[in-house]
N, C-alpha and C. Protein backbone atom coordinates (compact mmCIF):
# COMPACT_ATOMS: atom_id res chain seq x y z
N UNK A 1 1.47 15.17 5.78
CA UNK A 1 0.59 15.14 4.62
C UNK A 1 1.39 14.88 3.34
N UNK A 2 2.43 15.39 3.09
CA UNK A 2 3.32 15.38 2.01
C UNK A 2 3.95 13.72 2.22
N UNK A 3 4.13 13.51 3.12
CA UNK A 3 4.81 11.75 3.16
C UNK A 3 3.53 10.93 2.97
N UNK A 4 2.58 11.09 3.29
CA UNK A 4 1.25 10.42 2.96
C UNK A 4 1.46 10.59 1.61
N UNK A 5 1.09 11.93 0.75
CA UNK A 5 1.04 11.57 -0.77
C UNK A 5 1.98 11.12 -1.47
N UNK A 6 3.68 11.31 -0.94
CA UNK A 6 4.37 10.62 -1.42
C UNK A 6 4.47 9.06 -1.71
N UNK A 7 4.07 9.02 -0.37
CA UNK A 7 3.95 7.15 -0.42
C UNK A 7 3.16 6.52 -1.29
N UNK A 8 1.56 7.59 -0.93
CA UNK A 8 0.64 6.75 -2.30
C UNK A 8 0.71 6.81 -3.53
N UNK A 9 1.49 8.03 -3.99
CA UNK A 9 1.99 8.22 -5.46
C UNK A 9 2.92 6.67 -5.65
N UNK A 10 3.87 6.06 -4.66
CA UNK A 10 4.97 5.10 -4.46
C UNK A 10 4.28 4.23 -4.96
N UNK A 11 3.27 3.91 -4.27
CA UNK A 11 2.45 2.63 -3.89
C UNK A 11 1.67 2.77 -5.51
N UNK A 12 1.15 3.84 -5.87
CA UNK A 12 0.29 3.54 -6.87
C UNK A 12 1.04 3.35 -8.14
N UNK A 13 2.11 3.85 -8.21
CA UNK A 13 3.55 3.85 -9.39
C UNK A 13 3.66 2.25 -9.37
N UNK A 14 4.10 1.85 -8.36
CA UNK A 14 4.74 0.82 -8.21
C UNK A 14 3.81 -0.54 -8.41
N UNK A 15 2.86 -0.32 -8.12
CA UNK A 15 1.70 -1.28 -8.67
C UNK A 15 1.66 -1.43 -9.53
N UNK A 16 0.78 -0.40 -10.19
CA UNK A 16 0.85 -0.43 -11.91
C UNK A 16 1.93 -0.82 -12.70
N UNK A 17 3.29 -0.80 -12.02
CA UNK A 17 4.22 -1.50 -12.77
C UNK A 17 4.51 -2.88 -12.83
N UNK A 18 4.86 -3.35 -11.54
CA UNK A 18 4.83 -4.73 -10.96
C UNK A 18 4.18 -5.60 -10.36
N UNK A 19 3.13 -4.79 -10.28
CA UNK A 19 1.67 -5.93 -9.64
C UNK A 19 1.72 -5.32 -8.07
N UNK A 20 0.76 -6.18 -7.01
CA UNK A 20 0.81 -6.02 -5.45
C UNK A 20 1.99 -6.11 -4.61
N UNK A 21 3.30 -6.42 -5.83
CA UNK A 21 4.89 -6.55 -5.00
C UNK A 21 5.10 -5.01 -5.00
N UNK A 22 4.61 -3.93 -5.43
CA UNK A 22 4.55 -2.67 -5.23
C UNK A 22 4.53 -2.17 -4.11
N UNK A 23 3.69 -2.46 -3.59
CA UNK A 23 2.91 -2.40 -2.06
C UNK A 23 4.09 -2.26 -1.29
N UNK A 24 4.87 -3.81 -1.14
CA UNK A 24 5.82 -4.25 -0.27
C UNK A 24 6.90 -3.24 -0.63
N UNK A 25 6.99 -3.06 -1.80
CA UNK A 25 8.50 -2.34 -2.33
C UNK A 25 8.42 -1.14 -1.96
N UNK A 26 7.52 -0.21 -2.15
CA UNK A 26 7.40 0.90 -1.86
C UNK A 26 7.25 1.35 0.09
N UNK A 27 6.63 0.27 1.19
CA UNK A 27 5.75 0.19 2.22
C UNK A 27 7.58 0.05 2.63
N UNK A 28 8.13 -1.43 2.37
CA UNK A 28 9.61 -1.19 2.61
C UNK A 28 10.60 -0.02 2.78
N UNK A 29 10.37 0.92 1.79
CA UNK A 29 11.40 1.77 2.04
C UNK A 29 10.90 2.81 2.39
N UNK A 30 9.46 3.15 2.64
CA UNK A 30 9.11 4.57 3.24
C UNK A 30 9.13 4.04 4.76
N UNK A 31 9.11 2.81 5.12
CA UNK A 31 9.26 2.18 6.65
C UNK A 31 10.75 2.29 7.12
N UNK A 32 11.62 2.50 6.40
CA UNK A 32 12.82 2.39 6.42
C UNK A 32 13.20 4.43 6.50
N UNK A 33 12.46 4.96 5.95
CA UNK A 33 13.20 6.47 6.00
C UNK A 33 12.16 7.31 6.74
N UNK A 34 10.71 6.88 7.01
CA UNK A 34 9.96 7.41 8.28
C UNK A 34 10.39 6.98 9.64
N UNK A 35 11.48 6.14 9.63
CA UNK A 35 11.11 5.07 11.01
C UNK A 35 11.36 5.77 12.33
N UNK A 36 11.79 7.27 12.39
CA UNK A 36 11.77 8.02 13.24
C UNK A 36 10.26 8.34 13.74
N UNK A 37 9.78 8.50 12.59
CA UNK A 37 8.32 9.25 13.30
C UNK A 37 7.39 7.99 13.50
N UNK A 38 6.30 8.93 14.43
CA UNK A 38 5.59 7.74 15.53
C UNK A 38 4.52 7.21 14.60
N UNK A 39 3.57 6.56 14.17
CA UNK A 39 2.93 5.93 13.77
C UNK A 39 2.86 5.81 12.08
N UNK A 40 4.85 5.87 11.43
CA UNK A 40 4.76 5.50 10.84
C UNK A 40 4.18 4.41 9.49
N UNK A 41 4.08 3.26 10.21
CA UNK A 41 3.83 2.01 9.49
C UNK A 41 2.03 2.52 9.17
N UNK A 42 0.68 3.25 10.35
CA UNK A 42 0.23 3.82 10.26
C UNK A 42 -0.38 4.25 9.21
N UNK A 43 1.01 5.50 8.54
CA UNK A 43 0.49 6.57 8.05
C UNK A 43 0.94 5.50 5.87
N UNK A 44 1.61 4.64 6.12
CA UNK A 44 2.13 4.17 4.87
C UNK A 44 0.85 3.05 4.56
N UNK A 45 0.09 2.26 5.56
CA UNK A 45 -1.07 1.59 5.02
C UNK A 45 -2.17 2.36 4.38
N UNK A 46 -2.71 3.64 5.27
CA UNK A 46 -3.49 4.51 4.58
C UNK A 46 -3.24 5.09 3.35
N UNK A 47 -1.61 5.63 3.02
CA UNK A 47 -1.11 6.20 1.97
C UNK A 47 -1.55 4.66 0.98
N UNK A 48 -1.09 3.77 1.47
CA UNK A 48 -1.21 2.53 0.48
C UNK A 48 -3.26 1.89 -0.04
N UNK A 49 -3.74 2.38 0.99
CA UNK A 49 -5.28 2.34 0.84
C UNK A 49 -5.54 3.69 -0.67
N UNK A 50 -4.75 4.88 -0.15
CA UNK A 50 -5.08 6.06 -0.89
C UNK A 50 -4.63 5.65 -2.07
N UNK A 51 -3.42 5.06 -2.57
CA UNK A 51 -2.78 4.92 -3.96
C UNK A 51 -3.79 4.00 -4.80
N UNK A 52 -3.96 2.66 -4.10
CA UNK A 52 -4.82 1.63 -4.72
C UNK A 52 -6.47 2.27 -4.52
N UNK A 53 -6.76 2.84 -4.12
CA UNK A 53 -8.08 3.67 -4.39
C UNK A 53 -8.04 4.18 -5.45
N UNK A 54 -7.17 5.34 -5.45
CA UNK A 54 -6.84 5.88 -6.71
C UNK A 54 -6.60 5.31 -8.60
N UNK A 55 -6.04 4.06 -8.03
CA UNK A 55 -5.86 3.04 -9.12
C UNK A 55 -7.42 2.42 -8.90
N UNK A 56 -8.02 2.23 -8.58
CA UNK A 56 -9.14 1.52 -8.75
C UNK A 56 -10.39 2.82 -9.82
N UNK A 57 -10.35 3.79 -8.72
CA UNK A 57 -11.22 4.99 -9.46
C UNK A 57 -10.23 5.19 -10.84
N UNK A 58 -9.16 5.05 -11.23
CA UNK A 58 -9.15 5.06 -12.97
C UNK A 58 -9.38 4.24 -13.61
N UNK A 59 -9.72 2.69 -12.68
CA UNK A 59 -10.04 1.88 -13.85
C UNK A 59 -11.77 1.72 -13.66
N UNK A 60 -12.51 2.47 -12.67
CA UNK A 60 -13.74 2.85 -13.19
C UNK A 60 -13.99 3.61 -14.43
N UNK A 61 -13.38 4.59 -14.63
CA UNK A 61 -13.24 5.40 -15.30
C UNK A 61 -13.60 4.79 -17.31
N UNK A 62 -12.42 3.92 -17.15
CA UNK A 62 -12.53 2.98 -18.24
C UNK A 62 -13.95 2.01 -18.43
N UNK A 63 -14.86 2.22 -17.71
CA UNK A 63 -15.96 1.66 -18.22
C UNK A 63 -16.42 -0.02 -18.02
N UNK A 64 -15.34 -0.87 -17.96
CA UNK A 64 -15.29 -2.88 -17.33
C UNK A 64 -15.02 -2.65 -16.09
N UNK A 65 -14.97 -1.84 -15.39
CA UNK A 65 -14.69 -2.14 -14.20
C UNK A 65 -16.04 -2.98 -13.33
N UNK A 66 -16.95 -2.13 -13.56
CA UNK A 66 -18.06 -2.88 -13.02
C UNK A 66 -18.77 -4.27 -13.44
N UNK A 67 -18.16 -4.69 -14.27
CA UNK A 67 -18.53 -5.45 -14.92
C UNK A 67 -17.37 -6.75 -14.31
N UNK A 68 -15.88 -6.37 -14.16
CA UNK A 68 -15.09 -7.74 -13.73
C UNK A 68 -15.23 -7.31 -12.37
N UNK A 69 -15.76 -6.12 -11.50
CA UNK A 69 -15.63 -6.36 -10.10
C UNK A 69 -17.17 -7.27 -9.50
N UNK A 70 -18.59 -7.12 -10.54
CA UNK A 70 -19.29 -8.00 -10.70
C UNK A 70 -19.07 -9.18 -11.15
N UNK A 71 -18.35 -9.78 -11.75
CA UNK A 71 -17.92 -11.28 -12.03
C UNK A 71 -17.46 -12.10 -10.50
N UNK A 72 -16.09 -11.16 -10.31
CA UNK A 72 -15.59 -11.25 -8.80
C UNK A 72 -16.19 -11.76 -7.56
N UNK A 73 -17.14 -10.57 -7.48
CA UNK A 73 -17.74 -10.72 -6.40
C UNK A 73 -18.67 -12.16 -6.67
N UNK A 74 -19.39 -12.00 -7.55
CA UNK A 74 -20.16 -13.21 -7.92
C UNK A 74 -19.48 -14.33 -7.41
N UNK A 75 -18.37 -14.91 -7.90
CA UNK A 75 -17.87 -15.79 -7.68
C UNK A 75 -17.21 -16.18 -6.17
N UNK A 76 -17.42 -14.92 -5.85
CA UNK A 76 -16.54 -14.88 -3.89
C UNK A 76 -17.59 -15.10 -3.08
N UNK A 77 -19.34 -14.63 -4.09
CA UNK A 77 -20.74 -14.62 -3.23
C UNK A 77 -20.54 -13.63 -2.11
N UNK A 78 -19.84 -12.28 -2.73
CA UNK A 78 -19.76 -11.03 -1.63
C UNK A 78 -20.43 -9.99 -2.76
N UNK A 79 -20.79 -8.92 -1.45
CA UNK A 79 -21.56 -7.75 -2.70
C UNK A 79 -20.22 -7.12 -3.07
N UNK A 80 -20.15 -6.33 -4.37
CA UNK A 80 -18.86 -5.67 -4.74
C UNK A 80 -18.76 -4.00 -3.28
N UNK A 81 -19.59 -3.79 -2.69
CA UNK A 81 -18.74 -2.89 -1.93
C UNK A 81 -17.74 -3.52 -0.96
N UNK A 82 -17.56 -4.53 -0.85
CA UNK A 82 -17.64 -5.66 0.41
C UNK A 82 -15.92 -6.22 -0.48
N UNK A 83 -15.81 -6.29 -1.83
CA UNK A 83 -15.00 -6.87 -2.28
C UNK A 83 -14.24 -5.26 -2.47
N UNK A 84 -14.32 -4.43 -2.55
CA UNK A 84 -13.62 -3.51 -2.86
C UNK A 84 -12.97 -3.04 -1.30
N UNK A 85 -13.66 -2.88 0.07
CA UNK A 85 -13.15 -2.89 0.68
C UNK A 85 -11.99 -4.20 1.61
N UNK A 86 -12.40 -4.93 0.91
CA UNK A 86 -11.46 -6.12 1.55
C UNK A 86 -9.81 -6.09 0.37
N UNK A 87 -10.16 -5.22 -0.90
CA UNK A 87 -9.08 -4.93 -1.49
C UNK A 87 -8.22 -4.31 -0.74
N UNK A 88 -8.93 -3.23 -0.72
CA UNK A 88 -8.30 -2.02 0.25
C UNK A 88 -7.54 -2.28 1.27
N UNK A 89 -7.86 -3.15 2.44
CA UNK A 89 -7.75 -3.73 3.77
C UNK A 89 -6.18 -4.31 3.08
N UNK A 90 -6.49 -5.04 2.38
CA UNK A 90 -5.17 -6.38 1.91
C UNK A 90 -4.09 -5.33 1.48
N UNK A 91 -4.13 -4.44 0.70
CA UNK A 91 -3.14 -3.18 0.49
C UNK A 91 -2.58 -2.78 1.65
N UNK A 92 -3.75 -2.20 2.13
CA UNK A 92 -3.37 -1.67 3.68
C UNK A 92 -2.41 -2.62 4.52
N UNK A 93 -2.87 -3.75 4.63
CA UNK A 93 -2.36 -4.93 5.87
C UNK A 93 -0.76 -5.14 5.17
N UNK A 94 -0.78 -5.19 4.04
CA UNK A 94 0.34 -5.61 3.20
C UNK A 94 1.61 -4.23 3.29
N UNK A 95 0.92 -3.41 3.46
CA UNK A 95 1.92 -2.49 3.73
C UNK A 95 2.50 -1.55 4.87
N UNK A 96 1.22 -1.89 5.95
CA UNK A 96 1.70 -1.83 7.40
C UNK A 96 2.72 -2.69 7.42
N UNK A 97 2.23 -4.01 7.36
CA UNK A 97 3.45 -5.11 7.26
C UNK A 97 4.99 -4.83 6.98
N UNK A 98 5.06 -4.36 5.76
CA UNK A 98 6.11 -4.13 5.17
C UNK A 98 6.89 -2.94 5.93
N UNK A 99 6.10 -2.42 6.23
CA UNK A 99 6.67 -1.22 6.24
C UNK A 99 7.52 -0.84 7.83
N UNK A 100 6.36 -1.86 9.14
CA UNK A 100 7.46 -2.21 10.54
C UNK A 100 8.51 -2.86 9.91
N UNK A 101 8.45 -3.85 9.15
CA UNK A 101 9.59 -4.32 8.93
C UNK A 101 10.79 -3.35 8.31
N UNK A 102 10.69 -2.79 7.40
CA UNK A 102 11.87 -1.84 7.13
C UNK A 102 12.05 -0.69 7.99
N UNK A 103 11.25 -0.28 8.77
CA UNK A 103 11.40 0.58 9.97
C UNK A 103 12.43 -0.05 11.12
N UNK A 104 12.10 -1.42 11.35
CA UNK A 104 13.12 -2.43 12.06
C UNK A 104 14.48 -2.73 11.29
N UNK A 105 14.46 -2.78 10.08
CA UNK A 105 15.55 -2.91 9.36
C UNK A 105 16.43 -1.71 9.51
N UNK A 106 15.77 -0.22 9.22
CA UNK A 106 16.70 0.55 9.27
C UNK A 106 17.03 0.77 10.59
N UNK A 107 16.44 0.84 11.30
CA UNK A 107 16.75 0.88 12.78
C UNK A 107 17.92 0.16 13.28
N UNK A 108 18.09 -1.24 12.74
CA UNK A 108 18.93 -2.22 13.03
C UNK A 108 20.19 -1.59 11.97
N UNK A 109 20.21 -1.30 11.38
CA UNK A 109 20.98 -0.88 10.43
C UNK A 109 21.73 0.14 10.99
N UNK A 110 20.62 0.52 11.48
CA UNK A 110 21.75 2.33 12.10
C UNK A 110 22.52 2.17 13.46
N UNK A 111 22.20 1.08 13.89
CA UNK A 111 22.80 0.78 15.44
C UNK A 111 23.84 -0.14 15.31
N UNK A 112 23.57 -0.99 14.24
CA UNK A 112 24.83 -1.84 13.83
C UNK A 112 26.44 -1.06 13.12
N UNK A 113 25.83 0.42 12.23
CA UNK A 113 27.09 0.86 11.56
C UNK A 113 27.80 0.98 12.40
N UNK A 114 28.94 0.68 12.23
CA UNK A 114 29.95 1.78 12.49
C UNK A 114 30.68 2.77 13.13
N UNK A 115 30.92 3.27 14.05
CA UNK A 115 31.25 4.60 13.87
C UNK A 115 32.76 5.28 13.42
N UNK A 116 32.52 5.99 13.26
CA UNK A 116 34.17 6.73 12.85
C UNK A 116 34.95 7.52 13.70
């Protein structure tokens, strides 16, 4: 539970700073220091669904939200629940993604060092 909120705090930090390369940056290195436990990649898309949820419900908050996620949709010819969950999904997919991959990275990493 605590690596779940960590991640989405990651994921939602890291967005708001740099855009959807957040996702990857953050999905990267919690894939890289969970990669022991079993359904890592898993537990970092949901954390990554939870962060960008979270970022979405504050920019309801602000009042245009409904208004550019109605433009949106308009223009995609999807209803906005339909566009909000296909947000979600793309977070999610984007950071499962990322995140086998740095799980494979560190993995490869740790079998390649060294020893002393």
């Amino acid at each position: 539970m605590l690596a779940l909120l960590a991640v989405a705090v990651a994921v939602a930090t890291l967005t708001w700073i740099v855009g959807w390369w957040g996702v990857v940056v953050a999905a990267l290195i919690a894939g890289a220091m969970l990669r022991r436990r079993a359904g890592a990649a898993w537990l970092v898309a949901l954390a990554a669904m939870v962060g960008w949820s979270a970022l979405i419900a504050v920019d309801m908050l602000g009042g245009r939200f409904s208004t550019l996620a109605g433009s949106i949709a308009g223009v995609m010819r999807v209803p906005v629940p339909v566009l909000l969950v296909v947000t979600l999904l793309f977070g999610a997919l984007l950071a499962w993604s990322a995140a086998v991959v740095g799980s494979e990275a560190g993995r490869l990493a740790r079998a390649t060092r060294p020893s002393a």
